[in-house]
PDB file of N, CA and C in Angstrom:
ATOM      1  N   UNK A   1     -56.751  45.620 223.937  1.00  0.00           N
ATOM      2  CA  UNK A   1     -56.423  44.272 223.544  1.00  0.00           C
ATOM      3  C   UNK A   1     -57.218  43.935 222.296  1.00  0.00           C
ATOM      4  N   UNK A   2     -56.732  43.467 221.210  1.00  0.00           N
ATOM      5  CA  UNK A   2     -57.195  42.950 220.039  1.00  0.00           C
ATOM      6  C   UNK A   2     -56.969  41.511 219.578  1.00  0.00           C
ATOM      7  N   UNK A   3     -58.241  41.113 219.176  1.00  0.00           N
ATOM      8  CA  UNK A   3     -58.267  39.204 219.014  1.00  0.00           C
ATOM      9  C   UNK A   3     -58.406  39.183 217.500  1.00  0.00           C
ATOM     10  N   UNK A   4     -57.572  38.904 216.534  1.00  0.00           N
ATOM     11  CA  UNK A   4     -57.436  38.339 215.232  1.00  0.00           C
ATOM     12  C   UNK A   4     -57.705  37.561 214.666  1.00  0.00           C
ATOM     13  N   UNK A   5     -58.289  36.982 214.151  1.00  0.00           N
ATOM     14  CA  UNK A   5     -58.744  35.386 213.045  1.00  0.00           C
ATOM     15  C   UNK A   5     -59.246  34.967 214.613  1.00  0.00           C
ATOM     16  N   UNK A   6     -58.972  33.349 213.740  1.00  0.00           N
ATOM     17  CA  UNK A   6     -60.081  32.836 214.619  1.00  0.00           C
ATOM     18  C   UNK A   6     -59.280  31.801 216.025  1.00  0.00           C
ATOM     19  N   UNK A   7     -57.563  32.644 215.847  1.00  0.00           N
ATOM     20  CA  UNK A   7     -57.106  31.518 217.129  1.00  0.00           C
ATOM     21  C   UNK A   7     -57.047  32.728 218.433  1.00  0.00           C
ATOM     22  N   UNK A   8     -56.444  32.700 219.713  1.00  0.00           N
ATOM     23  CA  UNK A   8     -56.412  33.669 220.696  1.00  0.00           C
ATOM     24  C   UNK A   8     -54.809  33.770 220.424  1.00  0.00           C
ATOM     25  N   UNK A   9     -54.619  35.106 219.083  1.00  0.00           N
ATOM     26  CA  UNK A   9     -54.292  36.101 219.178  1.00  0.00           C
ATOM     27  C   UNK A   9     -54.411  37.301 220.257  1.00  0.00           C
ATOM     28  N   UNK A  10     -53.464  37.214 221.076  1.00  0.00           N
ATOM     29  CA  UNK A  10     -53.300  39.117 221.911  1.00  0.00           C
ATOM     30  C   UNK A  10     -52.413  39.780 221.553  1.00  0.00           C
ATOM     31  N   UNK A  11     -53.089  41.055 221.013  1.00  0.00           N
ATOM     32  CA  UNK A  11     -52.181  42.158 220.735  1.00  0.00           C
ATOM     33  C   UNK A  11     -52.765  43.097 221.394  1.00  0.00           C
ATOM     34  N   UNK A  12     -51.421  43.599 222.400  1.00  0.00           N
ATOM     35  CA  UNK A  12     -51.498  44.687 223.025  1.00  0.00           C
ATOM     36  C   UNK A  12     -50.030  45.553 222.989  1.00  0.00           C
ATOM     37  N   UNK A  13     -50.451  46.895 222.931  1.00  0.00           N
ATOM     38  CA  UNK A  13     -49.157  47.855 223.356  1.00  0.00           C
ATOM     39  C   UNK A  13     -48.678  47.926 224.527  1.00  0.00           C
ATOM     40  N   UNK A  14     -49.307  47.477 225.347  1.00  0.00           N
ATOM     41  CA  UNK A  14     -48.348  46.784 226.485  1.00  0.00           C
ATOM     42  C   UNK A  14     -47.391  46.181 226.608  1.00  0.00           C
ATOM     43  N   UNK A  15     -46.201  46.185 228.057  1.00  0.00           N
ATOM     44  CA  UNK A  15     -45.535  45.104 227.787  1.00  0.00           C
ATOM     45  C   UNK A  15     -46.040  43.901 228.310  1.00  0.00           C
ATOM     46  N   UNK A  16     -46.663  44.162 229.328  1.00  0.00           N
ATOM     47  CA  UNK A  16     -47.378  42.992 229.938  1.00  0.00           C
ATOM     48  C   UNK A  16     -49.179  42.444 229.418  1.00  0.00           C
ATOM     49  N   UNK A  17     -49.935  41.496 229.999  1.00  0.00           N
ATOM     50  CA  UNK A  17     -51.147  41.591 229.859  1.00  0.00           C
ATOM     51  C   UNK A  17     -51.377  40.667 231.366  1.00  0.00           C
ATOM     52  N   UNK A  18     -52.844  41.589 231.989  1.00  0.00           N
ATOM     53  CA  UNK A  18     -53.070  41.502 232.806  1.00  0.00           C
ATOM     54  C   UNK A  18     -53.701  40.326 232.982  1.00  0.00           C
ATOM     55  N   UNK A  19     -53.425  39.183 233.773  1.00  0.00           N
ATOM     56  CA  UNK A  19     -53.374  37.672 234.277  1.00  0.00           C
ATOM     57  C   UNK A  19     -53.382  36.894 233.365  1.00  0.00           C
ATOM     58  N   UNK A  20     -51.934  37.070 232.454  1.00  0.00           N
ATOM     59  CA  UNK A  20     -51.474  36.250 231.707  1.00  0.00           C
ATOM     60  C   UNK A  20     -49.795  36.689 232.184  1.00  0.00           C
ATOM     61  N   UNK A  21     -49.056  35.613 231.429  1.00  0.00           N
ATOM     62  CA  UNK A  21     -47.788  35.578 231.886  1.00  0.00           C
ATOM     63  C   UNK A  21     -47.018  35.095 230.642  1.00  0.00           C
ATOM     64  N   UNK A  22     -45.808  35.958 230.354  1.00  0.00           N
ATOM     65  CA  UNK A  22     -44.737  35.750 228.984  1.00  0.00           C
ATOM     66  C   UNK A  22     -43.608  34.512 229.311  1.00  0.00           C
ATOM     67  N   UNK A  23     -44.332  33.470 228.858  1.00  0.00           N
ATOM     68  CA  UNK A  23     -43.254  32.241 229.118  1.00  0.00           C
ATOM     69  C   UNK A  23     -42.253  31.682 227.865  1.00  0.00           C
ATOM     70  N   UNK A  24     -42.184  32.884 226.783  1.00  0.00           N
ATOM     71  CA  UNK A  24     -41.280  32.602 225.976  1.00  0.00           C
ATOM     72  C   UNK A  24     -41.730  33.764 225.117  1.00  0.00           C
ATOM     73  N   UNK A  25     -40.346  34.531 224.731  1.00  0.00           N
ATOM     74  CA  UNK A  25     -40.153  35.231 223.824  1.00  0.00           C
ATOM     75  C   UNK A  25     -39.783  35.013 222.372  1.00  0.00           C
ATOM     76  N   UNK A  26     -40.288  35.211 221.651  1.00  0.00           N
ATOM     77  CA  UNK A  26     -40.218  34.797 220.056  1.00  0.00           C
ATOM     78  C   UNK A  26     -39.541  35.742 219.600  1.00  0.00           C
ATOM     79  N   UNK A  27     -39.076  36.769 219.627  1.00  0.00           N
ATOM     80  CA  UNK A  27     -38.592  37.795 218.719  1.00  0.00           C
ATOM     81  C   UNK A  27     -39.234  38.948 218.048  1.00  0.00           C
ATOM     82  N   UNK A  28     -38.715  39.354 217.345  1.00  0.00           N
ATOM     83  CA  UNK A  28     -39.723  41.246 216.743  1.00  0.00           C
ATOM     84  C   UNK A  28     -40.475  40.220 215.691  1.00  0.00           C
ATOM     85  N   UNK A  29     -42.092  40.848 215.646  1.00  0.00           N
ATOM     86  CA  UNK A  29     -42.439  40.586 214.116  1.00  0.00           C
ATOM     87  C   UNK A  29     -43.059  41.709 213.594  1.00  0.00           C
ATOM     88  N   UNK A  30     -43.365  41.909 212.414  1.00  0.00           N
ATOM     89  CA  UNK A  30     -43.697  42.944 211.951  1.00  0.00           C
ATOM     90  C   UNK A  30     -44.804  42.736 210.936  1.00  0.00           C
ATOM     91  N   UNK A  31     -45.540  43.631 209.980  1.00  0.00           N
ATOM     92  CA  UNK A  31     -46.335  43.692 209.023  1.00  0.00           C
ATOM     93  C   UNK A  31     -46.482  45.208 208.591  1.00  0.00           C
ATOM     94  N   UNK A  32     -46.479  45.168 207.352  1.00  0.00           N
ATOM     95  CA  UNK A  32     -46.562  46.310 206.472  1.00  0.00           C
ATOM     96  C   UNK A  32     -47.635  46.040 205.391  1.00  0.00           C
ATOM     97  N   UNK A  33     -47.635  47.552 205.194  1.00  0.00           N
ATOM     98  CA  UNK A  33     -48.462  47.594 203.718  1.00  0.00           C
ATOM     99  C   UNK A  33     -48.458  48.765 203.122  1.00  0.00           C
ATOM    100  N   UNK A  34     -48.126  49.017 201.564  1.00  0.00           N
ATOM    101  CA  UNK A  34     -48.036  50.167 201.125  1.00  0.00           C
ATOM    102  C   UNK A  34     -49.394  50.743 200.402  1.00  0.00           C
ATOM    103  N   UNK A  35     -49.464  51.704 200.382  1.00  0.00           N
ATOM    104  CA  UNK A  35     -51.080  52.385 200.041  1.00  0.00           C
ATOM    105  C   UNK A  35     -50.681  53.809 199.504  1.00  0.00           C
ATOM    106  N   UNK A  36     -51.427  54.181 198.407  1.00  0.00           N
ATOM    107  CA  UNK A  36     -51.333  54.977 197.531  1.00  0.00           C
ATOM    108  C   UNK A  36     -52.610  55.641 197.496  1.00  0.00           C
ATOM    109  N   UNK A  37     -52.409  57.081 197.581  1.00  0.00           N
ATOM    110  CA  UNK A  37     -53.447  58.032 197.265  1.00  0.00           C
ATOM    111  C   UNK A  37     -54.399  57.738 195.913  1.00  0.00           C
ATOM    112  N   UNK A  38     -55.091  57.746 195.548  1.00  0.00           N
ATOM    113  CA  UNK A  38     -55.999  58.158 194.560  1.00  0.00           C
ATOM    114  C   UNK A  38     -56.158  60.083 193.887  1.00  0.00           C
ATOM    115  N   UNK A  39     -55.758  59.868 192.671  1.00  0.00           N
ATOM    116  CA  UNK A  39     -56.163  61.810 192.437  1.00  0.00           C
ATOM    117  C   UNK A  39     -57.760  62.390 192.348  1.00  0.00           C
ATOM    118  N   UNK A  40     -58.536  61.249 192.738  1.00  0.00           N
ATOM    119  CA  UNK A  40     -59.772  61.589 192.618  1.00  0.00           C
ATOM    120  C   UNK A  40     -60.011  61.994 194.087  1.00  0.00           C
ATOM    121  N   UNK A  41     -59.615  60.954 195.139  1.00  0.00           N
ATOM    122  CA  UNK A  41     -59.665  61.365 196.383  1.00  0.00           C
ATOM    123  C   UNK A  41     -59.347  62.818 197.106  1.00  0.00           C
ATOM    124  N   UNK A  42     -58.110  62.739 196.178  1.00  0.00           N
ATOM    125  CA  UNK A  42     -56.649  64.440 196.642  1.00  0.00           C
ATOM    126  C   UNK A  42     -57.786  65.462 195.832  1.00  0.00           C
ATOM    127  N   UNK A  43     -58.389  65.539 195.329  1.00  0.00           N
ATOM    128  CA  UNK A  43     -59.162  66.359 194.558  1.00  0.00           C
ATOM    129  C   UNK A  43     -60.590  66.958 195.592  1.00  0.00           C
ATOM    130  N   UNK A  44     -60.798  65.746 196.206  1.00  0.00           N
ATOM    131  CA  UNK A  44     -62.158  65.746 196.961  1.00  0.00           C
ATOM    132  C   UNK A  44     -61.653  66.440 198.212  1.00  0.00           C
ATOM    133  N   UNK A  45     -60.126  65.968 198.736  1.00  0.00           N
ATOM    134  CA  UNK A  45     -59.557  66.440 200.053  1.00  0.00           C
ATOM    135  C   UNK A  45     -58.966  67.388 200.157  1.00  0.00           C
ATOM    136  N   UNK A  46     -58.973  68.342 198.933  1.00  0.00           N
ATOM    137  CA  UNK A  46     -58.868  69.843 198.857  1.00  0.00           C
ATOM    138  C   UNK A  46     -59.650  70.104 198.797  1.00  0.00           C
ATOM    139  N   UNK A  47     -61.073  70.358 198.378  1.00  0.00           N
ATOM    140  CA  UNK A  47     -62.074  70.934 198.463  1.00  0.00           C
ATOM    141  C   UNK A  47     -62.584  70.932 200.040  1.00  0.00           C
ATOM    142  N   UNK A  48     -62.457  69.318 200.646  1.00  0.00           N
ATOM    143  CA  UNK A  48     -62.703  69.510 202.344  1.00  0.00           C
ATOM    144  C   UNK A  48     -61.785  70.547 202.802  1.00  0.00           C
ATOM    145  N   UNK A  49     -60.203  70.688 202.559  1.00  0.00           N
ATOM    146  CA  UNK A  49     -59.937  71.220 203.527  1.00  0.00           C
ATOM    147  C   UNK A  49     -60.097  72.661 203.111  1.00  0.00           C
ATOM    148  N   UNK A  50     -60.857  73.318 202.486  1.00  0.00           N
ATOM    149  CA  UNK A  50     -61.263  74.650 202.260  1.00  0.00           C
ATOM    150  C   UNK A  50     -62.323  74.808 203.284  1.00  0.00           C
ATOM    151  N   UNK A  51     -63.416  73.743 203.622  1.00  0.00           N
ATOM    152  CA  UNK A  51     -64.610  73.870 204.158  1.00  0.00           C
ATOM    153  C   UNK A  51     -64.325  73.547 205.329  1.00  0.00           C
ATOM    154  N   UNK A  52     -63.295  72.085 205.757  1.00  0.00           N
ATOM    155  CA  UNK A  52     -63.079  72.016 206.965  1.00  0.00           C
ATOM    156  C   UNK A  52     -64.034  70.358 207.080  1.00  0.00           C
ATOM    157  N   UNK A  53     -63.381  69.815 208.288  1.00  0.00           N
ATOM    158  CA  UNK A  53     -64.121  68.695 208.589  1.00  0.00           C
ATOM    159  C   UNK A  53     -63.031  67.416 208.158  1.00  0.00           C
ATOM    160  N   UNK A  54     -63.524  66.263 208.649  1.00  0.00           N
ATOM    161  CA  UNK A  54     -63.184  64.962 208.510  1.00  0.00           C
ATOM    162  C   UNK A  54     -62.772  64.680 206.652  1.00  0.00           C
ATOM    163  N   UNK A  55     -61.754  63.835 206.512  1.00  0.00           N
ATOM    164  CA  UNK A  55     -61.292  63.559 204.861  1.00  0.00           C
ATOM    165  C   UNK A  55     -61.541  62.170 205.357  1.00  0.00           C
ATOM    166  N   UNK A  56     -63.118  61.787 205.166  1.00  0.00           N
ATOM    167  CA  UNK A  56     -63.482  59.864 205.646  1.00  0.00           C
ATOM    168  C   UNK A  56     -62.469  59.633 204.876  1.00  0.00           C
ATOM    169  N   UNK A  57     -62.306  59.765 203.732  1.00  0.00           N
ATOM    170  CA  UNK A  57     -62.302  58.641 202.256  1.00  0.00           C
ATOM    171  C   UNK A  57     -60.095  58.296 202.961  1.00  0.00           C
ATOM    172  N   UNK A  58     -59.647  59.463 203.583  1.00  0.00           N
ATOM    173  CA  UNK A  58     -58.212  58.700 203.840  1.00  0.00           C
ATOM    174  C   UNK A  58     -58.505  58.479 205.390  1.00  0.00           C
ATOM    175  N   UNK A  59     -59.345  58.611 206.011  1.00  0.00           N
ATOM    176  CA  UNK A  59     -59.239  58.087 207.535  1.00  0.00           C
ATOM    177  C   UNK A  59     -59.686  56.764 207.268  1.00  0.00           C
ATOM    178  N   UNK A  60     -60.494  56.300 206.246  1.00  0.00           N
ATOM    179  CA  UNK A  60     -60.941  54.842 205.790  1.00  0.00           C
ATOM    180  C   UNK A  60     -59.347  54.245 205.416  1.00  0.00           C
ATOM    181  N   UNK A  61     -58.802  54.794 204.154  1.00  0.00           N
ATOM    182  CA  UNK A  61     -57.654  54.446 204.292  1.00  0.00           C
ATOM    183  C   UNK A  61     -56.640  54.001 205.301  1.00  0.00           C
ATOM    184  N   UNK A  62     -56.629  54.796 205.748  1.00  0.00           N
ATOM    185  CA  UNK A  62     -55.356  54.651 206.958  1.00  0.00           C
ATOM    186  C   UNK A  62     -56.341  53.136 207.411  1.00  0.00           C
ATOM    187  N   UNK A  63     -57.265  53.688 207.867  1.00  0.00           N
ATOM    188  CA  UNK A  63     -57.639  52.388 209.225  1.00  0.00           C
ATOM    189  C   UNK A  63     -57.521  50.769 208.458  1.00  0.00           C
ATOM    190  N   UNK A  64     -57.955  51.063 207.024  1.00  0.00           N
ATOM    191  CA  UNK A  64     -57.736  49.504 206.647  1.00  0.00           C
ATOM    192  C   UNK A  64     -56.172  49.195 206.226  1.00  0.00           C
ATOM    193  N   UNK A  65     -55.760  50.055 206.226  1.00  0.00           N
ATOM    194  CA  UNK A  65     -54.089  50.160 206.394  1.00  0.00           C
ATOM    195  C   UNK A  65     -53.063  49.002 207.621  1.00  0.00           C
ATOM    196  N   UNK A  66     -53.943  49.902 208.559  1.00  0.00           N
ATOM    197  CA  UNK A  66     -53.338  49.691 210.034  1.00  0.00           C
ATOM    198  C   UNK A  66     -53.847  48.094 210.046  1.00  0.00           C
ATOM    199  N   UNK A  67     -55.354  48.125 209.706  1.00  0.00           N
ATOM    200  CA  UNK A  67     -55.955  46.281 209.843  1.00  0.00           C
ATOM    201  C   UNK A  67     -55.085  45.823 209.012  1.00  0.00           C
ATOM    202  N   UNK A  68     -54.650  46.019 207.972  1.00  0.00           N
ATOM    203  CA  UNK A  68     -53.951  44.860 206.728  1.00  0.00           C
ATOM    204  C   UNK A  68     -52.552  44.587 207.718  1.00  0.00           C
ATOM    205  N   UNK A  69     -51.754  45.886 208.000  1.00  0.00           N
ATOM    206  CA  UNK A  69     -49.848  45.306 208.758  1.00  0.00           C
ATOM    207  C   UNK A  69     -50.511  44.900 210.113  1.00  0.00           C
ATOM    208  N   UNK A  70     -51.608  44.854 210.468  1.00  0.00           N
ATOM    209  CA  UNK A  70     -51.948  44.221 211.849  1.00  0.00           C
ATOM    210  C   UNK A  70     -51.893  42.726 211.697  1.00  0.00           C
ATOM    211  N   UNK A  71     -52.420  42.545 210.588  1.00  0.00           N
ATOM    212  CA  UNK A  71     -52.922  41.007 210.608  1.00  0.00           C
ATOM    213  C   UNK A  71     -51.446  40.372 209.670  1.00  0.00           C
ATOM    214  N   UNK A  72     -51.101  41.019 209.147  1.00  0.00           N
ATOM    215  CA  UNK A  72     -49.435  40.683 208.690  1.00  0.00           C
ATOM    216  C   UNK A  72     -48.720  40.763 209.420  1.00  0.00           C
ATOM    217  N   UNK A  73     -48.567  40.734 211.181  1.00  0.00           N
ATOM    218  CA  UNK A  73     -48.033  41.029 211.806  1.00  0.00           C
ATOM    219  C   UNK A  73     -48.216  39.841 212.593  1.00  0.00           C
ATOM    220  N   UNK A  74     -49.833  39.609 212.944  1.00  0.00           N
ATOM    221  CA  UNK A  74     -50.414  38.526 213.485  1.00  0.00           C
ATOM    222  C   UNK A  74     -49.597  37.590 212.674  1.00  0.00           C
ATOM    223  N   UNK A  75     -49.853  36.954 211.416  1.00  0.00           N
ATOM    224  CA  UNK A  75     -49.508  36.091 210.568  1.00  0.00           C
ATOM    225  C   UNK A  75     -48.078  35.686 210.909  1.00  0.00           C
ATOM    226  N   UNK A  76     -47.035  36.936 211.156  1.00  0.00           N
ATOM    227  CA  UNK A  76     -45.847  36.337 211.407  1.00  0.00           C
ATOM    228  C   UNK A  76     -45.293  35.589 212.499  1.00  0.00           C
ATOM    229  N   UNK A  77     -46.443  36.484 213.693  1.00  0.00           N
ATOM    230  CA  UNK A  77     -46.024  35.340 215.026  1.00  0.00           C
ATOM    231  C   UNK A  77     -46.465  34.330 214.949  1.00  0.00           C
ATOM    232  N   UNK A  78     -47.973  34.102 214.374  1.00  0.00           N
ATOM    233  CA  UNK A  78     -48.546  32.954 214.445  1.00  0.00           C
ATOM    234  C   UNK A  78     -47.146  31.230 213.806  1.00  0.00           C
ATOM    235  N   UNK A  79     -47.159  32.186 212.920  1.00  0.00           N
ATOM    236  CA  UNK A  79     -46.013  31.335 212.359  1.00  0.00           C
ATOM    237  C   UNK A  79     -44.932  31.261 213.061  1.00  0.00           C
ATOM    238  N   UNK A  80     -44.467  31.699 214.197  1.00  0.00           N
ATOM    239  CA  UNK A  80     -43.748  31.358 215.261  1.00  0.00           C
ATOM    240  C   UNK A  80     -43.637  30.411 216.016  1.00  0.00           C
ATOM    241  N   UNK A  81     -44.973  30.447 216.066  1.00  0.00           N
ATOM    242  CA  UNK A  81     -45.987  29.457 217.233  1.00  0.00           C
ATOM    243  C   UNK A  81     -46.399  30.012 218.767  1.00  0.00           C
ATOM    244  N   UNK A  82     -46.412  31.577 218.361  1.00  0.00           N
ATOM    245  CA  UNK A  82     -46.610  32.808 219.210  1.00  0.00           C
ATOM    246  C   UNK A  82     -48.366  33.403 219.510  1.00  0.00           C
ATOM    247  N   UNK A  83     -48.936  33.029 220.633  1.00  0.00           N
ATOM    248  CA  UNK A  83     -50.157  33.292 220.713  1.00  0.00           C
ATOM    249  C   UNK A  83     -50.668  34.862 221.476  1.00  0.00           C
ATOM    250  N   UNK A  84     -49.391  35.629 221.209  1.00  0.00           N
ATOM    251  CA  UNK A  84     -49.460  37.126 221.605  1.00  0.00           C
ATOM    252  C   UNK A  84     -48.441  37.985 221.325  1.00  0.00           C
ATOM    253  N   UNK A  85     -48.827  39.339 220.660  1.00  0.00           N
ATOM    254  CA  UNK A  85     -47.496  39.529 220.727  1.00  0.00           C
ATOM    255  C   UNK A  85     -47.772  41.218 221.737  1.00  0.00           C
ATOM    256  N   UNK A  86     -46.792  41.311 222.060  1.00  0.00           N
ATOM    257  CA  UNK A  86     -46.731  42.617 222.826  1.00  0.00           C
ATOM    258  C   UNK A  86     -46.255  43.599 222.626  1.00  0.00           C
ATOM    259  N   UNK A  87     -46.233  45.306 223.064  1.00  0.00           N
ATOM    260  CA  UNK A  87     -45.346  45.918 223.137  1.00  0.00           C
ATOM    261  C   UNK A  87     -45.712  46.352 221.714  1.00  0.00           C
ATOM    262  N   UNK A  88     -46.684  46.511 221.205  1.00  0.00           N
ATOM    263  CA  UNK A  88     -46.647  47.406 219.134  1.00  0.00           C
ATOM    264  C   UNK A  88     -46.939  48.287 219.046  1.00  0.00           C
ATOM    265  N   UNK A  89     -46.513  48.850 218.093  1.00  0.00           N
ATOM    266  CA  UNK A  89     -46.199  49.978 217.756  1.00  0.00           C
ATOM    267  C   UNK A  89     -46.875  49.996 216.634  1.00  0.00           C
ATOM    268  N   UNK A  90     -46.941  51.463 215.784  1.00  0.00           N
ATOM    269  CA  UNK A  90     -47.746  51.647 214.332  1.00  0.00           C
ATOM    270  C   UNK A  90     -46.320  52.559 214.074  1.00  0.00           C
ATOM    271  N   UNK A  91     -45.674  52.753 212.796  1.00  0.00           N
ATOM    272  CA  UNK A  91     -45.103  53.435 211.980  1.00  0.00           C
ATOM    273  C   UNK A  91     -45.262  54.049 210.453  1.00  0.00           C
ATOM    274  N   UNK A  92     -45.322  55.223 210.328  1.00  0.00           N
ATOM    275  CA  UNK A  92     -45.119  55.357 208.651  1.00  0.00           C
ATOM    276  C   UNK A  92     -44.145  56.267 208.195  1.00  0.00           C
ATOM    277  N   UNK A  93     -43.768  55.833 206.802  1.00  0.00           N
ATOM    278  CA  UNK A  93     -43.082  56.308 205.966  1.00  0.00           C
ATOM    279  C   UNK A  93     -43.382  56.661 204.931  1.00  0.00           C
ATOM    280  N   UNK A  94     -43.070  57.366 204.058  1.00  0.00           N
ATOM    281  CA  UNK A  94     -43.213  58.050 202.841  1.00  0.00           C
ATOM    282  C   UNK A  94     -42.967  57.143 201.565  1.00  0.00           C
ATOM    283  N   UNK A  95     -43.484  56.651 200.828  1.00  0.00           N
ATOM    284  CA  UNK A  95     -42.032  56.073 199.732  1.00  0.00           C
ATOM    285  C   UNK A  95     -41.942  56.407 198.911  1.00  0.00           C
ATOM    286  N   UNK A  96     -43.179  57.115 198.334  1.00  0.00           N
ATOM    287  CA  UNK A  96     -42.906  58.287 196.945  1.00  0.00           C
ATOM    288  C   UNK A  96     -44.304  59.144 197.020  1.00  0.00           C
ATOM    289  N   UNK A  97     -43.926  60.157 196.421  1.00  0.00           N
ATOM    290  CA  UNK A  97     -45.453  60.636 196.614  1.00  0.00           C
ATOM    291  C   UNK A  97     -46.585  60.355 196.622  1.00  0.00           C
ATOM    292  N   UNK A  98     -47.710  60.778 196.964  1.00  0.00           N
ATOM    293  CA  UNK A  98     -48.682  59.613 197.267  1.00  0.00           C
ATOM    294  C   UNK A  98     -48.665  58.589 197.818  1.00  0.00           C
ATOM    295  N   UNK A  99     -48.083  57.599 198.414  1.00  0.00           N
ATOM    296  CA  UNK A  99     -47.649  56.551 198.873  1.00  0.00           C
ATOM    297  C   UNK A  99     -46.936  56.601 199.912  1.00  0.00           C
ATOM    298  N   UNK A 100     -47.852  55.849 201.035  1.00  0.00           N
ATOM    299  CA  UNK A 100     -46.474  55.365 202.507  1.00  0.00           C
ATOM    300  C   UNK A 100     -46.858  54.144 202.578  1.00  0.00           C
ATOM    301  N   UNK A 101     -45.817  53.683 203.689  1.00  0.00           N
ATOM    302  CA  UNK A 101     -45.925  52.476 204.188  1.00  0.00           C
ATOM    303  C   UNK A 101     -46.844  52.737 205.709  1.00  0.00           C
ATOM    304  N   UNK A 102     -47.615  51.654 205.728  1.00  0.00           N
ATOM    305  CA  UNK A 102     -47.704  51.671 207.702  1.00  0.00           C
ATOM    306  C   UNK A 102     -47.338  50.793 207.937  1.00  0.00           C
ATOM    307  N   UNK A 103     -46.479  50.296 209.268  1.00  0.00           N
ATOM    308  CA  UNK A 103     -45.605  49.203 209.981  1.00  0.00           C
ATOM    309  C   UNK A 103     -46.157  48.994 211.179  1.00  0.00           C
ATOM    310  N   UNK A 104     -46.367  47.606 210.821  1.00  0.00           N
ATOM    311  CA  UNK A 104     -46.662  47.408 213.149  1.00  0.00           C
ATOM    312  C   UNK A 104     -45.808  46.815 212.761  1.00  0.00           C
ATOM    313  N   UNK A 105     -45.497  46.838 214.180  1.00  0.00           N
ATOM    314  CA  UNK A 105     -44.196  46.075 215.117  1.00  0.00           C
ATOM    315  C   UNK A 105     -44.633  45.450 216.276  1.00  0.00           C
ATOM    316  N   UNK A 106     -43.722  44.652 217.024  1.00  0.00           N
ATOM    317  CA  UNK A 106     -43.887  44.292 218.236  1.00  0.00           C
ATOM    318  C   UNK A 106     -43.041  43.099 218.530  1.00  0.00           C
ATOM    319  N   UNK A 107     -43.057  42.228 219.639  1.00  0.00           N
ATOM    320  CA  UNK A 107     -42.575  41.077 220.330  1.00  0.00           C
ATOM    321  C   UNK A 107     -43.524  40.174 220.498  1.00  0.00           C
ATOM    322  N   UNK A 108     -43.337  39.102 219.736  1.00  0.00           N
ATOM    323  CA  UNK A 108     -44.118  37.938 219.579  1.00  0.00           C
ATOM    324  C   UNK A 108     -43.544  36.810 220.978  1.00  0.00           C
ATOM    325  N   UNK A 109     -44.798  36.460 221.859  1.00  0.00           N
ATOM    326  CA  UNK A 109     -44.548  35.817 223.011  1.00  0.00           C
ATOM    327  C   UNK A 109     -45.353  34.917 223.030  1.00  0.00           C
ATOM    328  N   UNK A 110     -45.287  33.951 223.866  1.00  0.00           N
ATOM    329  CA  UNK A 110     -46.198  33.021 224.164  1.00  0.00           C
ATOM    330  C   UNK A 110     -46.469  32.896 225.400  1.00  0.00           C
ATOM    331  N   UNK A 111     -47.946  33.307 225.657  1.00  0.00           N
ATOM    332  CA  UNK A 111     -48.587  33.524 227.009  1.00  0.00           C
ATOM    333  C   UNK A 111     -49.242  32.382 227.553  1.00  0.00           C
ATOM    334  N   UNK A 112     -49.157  32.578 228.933  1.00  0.00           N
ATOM    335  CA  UNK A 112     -50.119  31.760 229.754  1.00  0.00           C
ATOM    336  C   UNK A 112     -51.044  31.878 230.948  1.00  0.00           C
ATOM    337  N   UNK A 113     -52.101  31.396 230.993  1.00  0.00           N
ATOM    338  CA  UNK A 113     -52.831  32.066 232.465  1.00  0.00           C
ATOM    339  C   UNK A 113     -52.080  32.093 233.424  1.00  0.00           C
ATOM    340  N   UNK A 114     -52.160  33.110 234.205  1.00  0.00           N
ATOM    341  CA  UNK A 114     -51.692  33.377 235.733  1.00  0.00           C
ATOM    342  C   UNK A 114     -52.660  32.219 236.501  1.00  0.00           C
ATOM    343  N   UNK A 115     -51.625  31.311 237.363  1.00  0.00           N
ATOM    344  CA  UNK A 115     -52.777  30.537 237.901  1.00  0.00           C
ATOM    345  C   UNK A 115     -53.057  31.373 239.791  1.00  0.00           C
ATOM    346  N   UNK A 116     -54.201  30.828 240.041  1.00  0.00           N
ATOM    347  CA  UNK A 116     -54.490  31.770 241.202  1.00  0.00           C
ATOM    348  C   UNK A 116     -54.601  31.098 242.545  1.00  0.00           C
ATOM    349  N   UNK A 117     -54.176  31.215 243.025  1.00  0.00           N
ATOM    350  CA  UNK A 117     -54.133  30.518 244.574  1.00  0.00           C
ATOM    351  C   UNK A 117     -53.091  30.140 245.437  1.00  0.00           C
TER     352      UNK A 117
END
């Protein structure tokens, strides 16, 4: 489960979340972002993969990747008036060399406590 800015955002790959309850479905939202290699980087990440080991400089990439269509993703339910969304996914694509997209996805819902008794 992941909490975003500063309202109670839930994002989970779940379909459900445990003692909360989906009392309205908002629809798919999504967030992207495109990101481009560097030739200084591709330069450094051939030399790793001769030696072997971790390429930080695109695992940094990717991950602030995934945070940027996360929170563009957040942004769209929020603007729903959606305080969770469920069910996401991560995607990428190619779009020219050097360059993909990453995509979350998901179902923007609006949750509520399970009441107990």
């Amino acid at each position: 489960m992941k909490e975003l800015g500063k309202s109670d955002m839930l994002i989970v790959t779940s379909d459900l979340v445990a003692g909360k309850r989906i009392v309205r479905t908002l629809g798919l939202v999504r967030g992207s972002t495109v990101r481009a290699r560097h030739i200084g980087q591709d330069i450094l990440a051939l030399l790793k993969n001769i030696v072997g080991g971790e390429v930080t400089t695109y695992s940094e990439l990717l991950q602030s990747s995934r945070e940027e269509a996360l929170e563009r993703m957040a942004a769209e339910a929020r603007a729903l008036g959606a305080n969770g969304v469920v069910g996401i996914r991560f995607a990428t694509a190619s779009v020219m060399s050097g360059a993909a997209e990453i995509l979350a996805y998901g179902t923007a819902v609006v949750l509520e406590d399970v009441e107990e008794g």
